[in-house]
Protein backbone atom coordinates (compact mmCIF):
# COMPACT_ATOMS: atom_id res chain seq x y z
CA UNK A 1 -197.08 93.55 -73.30
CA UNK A 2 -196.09 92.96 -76.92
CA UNK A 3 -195.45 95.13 -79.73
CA UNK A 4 -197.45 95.29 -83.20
CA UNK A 5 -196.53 96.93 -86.46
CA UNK A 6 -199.34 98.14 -88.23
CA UNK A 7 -198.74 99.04 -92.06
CA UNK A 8 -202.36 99.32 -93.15
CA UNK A 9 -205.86 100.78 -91.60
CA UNK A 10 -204.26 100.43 -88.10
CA UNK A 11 -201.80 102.97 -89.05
CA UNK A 12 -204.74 104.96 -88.05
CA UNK A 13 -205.66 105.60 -84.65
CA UNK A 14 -208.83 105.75 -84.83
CA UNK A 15 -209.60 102.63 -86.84
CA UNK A 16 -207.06 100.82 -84.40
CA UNK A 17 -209.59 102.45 -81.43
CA UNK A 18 -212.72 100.83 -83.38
CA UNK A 19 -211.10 97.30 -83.46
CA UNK A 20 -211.29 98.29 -79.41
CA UNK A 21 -207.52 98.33 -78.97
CA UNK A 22 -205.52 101.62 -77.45
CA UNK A 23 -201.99 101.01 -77.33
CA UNK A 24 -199.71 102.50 -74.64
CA UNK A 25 -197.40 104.09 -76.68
CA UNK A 26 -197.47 104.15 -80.89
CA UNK A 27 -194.23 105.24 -83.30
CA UNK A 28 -193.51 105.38 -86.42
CA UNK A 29 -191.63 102.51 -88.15
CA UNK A 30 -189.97 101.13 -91.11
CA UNK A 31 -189.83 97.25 -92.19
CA UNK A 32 -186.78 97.21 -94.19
CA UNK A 33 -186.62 94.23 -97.20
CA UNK A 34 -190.90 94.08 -97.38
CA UNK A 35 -193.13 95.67 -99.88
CA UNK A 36 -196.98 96.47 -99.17
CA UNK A 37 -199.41 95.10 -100.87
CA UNK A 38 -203.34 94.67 -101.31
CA UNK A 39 -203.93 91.61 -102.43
CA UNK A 40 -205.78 90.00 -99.43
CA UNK A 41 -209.41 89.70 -100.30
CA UNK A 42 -211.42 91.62 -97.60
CA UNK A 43 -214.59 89.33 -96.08
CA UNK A 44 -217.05 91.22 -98.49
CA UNK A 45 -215.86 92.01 -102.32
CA UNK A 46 -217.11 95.35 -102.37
CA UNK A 47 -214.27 96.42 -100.09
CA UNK A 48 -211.50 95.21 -102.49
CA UNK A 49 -208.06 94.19 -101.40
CA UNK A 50 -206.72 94.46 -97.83
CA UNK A 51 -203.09 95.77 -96.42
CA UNK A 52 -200.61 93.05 -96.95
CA UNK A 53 -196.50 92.72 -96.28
CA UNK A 54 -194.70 90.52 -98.65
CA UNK A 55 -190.84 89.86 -98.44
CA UNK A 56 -188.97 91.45 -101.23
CA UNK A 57 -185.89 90.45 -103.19
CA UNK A 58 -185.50 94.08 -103.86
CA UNK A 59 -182.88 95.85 -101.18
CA UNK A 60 -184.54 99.44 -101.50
CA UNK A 61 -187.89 98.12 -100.64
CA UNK A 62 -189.23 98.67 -97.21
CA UNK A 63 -192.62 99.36 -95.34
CA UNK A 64 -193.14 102.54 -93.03
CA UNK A 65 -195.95 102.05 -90.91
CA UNK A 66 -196.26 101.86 -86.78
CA UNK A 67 -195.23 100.14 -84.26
CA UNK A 68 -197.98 99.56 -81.41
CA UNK A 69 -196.82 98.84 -77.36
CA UNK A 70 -200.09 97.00 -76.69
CA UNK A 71 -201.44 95.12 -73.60
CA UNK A 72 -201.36 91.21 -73.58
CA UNK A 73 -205.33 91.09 -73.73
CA UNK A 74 -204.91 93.46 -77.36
CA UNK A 75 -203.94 89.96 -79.04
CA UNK A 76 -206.84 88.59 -79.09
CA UNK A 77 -208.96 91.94 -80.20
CA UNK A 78 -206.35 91.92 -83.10
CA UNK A 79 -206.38 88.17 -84.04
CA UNK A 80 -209.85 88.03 -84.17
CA UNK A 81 -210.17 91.50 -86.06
CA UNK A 82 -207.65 90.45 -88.23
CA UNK A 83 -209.34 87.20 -89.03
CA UNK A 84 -205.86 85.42 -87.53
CA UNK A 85 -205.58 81.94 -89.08
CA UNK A 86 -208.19 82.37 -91.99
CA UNK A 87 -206.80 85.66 -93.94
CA UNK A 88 -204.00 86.23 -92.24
CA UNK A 89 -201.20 84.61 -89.87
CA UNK A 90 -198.91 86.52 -87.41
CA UNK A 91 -195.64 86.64 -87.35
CA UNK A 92 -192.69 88.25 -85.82
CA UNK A 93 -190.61 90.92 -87.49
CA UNK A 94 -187.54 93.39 -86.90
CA UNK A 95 -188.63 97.00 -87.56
CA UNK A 96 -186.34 99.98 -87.72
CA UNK A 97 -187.76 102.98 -85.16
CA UNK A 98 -186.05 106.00 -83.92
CA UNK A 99 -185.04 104.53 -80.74
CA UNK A 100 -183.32 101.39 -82.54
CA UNK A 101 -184.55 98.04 -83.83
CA UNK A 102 -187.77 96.49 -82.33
CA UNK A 103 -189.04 92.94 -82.37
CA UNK A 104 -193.07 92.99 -83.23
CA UNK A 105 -195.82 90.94 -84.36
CA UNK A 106 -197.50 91.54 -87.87
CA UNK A 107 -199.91 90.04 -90.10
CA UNK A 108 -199.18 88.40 -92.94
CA UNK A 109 -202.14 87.50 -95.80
CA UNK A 110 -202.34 83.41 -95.82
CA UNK A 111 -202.98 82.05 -99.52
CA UNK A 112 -206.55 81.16 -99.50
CA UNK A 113 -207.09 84.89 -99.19
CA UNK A 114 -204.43 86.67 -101.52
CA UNK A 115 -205.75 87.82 -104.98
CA UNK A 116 -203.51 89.91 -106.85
CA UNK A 117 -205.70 91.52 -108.76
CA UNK A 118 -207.62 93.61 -105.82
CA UNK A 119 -207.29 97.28 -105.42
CA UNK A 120 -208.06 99.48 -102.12
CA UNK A 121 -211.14 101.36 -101.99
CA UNK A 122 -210.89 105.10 -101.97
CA UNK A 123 -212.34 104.39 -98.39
CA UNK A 124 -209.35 101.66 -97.18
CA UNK A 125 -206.73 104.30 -98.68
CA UNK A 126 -208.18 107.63 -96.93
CA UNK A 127 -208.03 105.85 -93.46
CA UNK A 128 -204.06 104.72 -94.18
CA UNK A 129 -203.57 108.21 -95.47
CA UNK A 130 -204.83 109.94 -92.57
CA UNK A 131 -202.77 107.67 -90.11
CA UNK A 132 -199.97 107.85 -92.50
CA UNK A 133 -199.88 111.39 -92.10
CA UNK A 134 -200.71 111.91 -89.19
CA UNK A 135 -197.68 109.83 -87.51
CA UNK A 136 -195.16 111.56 -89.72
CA UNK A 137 -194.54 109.09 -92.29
CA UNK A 138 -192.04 110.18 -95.09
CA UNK A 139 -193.83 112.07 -98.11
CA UNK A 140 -192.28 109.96 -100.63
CA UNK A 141 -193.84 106.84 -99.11
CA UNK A 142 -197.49 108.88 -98.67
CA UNK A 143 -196.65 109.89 -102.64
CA UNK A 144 -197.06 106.67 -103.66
CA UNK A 145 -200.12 105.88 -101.61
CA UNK A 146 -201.91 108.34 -102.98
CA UNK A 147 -200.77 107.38 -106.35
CA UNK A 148 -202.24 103.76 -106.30
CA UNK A 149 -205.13 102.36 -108.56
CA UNK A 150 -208.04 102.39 -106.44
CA UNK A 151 -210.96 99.86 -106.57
CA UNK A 152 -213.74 101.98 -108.79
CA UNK A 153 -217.10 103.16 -106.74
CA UNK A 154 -220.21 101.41 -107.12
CA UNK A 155 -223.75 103.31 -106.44
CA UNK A 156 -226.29 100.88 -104.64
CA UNK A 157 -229.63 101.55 -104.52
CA UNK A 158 -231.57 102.34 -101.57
CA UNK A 159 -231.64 99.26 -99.68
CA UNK A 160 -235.22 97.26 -99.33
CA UNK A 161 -235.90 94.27 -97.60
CA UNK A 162 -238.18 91.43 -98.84
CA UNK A 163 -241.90 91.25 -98.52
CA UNK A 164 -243.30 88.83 -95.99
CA UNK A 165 -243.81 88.61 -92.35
CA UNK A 166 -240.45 88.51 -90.46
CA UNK A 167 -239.87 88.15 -86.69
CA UNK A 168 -238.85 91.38 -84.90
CA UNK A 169 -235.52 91.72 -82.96
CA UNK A 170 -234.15 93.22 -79.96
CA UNK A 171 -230.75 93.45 -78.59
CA UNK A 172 -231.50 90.58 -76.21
CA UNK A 173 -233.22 87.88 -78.26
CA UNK A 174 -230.90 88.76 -81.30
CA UNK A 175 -227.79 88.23 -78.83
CA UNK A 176 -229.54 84.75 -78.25
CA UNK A 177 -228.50 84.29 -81.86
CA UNK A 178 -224.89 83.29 -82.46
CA UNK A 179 -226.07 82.79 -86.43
CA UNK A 180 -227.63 86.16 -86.47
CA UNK A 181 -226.25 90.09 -86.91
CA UNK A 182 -228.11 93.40 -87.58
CA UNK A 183 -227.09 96.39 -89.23
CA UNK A 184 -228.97 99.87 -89.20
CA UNK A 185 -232.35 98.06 -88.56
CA UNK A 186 -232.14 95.20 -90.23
CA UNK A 187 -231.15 91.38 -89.42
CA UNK A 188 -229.05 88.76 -91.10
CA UNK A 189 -228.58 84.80 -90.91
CA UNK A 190 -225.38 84.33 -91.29
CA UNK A 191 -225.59 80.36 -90.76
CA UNK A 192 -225.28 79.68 -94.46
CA UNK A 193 -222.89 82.09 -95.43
CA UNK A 194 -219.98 81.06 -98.15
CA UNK A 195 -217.19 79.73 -96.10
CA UNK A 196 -214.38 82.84 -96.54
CA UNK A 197 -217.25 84.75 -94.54
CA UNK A 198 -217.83 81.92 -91.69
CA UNK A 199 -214.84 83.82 -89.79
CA UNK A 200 -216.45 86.28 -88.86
CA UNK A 201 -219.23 84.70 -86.79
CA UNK A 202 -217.41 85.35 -83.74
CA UNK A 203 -217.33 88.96 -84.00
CA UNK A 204 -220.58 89.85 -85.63
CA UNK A 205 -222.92 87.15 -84.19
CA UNK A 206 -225.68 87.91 -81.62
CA UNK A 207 -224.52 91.93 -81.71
CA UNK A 208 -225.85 95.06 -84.08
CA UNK A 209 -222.76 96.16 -86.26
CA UNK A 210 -223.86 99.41 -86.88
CA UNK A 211 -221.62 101.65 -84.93
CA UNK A 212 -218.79 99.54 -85.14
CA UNK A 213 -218.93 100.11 -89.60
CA UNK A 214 -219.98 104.10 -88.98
CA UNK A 215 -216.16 104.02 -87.33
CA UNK A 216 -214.35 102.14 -89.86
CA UNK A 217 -215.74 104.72 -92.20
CA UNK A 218 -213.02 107.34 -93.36
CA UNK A 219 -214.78 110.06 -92.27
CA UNK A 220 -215.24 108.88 -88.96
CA UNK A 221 -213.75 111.19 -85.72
CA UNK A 222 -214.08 108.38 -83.64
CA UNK A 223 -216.63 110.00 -81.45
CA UNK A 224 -219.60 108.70 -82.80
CA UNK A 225 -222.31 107.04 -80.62
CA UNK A 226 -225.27 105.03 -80.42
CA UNK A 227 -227.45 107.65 -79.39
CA UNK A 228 -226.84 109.37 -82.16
CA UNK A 229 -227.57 106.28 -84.27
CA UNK A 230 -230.93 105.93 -83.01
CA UNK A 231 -231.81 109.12 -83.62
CA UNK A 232 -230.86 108.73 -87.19
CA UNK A 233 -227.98 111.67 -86.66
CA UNK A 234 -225.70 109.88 -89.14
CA UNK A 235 -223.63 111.74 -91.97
CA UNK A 236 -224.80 111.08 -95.47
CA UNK A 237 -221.25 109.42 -95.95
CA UNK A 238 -222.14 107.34 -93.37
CA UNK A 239 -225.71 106.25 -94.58
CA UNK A 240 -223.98 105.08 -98.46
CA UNK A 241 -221.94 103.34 -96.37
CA UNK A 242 -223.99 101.29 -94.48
CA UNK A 243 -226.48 101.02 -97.18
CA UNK A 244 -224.01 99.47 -99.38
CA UNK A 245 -223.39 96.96 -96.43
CA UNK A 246 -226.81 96.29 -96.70
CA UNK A 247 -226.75 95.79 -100.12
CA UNK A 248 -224.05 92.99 -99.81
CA UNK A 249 -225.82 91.09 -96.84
CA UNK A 250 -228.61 90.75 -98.64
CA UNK A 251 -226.13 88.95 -101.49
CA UNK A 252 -224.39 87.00 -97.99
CA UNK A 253 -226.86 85.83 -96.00
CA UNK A 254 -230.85 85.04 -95.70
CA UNK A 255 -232.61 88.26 -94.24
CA UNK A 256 -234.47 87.40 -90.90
CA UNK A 257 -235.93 90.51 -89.41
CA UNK A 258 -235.90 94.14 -87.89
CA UNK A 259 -233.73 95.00 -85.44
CA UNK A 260 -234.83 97.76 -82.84
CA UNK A 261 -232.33 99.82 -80.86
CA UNK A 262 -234.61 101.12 -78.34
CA UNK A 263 -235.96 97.68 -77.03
CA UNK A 264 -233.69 94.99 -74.81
């Protein structure tokens, strides 16, 4: 078992329980000499700067956030998640909990991914918020979450795919595709894909993505299913949200198909 301070999105339990990780016991936590951040560039632009610790020479500074007890086989949900070795590495730290100090791991932003000039979506900040508040941080520290610049919205159009005569997909011949990833319908090639966007083969290739963004919405419960995503029982949050996805894989990657949930 190992422990894992989370100062951003996994502050929230239910994002944490998308990424498929349910720690054994979760407090809250404060990283004394740090300052948060947002400058790490998330693997699409539209979703603006990620969560990011940076040491500060400042002796008031600290991060609150949570500390995780997680099982051994958690690491690798979390390194691959958190792009571990591309965006971000992992390092040990000394938070301050109510029990005493604990050791834990963290992630860090590497430089190839920090931009300075990146701001949170309205989306990133609700699901902090909601964790924040919901494990008790202090209301000075939510105060000033709620105060920061966010990353201004952008209305997509309804997505549309291109004209032409494209190959049909099912869950098993598109999981016969390492290169290839479907969202709401719809698949991507991912094989040429700009290289800050090549990390994330591993956890989208061969699968449909669809439920997995629907719970890294912010007005997820957690509870949604596939059933209910076949039968097109998604909140109109929901559908911007994915559509905007779709929007940006069509900027990412070659379009190669339809992808149908009811076939195997």
């Amino acid at each position: 078992m190992f422990y894992y301070f989370g100062y951003g999105s996994n502050i929230n339990m239910i994002s944490l329980r998308a990424k498929g990780v349910e720690p054994l016991q979760s407090v809250k936590a404060k990283l004394p000499g740090w300052r948060l951040r947002f400058n790490v560039q998330h693997w699409f632009r539209h979703e603006g700067g990620m969560g990011n610790i940076e040491p500060s020479d400042r002796p008031t500074d600290q991060v609150e956030g949570v500390v995780h007890l997680c099982q051994d086989a958690d690491l690798v949900s979390l390194d691959l998640m958190e792009s571990y070795g591309a965006a971000y590495d992992r390092v040990e730290v000394e938070v301050d909990t109510a029990s005493g100090p604990t050791k834990a791991l963290a992630y860090v932003g590497l430089p190839d991914f920090i931009d300075d000039s990146c701001l949170p979506t309205s989306r990133y900040l609700n699901i902090i918020l909601k964790g924040a508040k919901a494990a008790g941080l202090s209301k000075s520290y939510i105060r000033d979450l709620e105060r920061h610049e966010l990353l201004p919205d952008y209305d997509y159009p309804i997505f549309q795919p291109p004209a032409g005569e494209f190959p049909n997909y099912s869950a098993t011949t598109l999981a016969a595709h390492a290169s290839l990833t479907a969202l709401w319908g719809f698949v991507f090639d991912m094989g040429k894909a700009r290289p800050k966007l090549q990390v994330i083969a591993k956890l989208f290739g061969g699968k449909d993505m669809t439920l997995f963004f629907l719970k890294r919405h912010d007005t997820s419960t957690g509870t949604e299913t596939l059933e209910e995503i076949k039968k097109g029982q998604i909140s109109e949050p929901g559908k911007r949200y994915l559509n905007a996805y779709l929007n940006e894989y069509a900027k990412e990657f070659e379009y190669a198909g339809k992808y149908s949930f009811d076939t195997v």
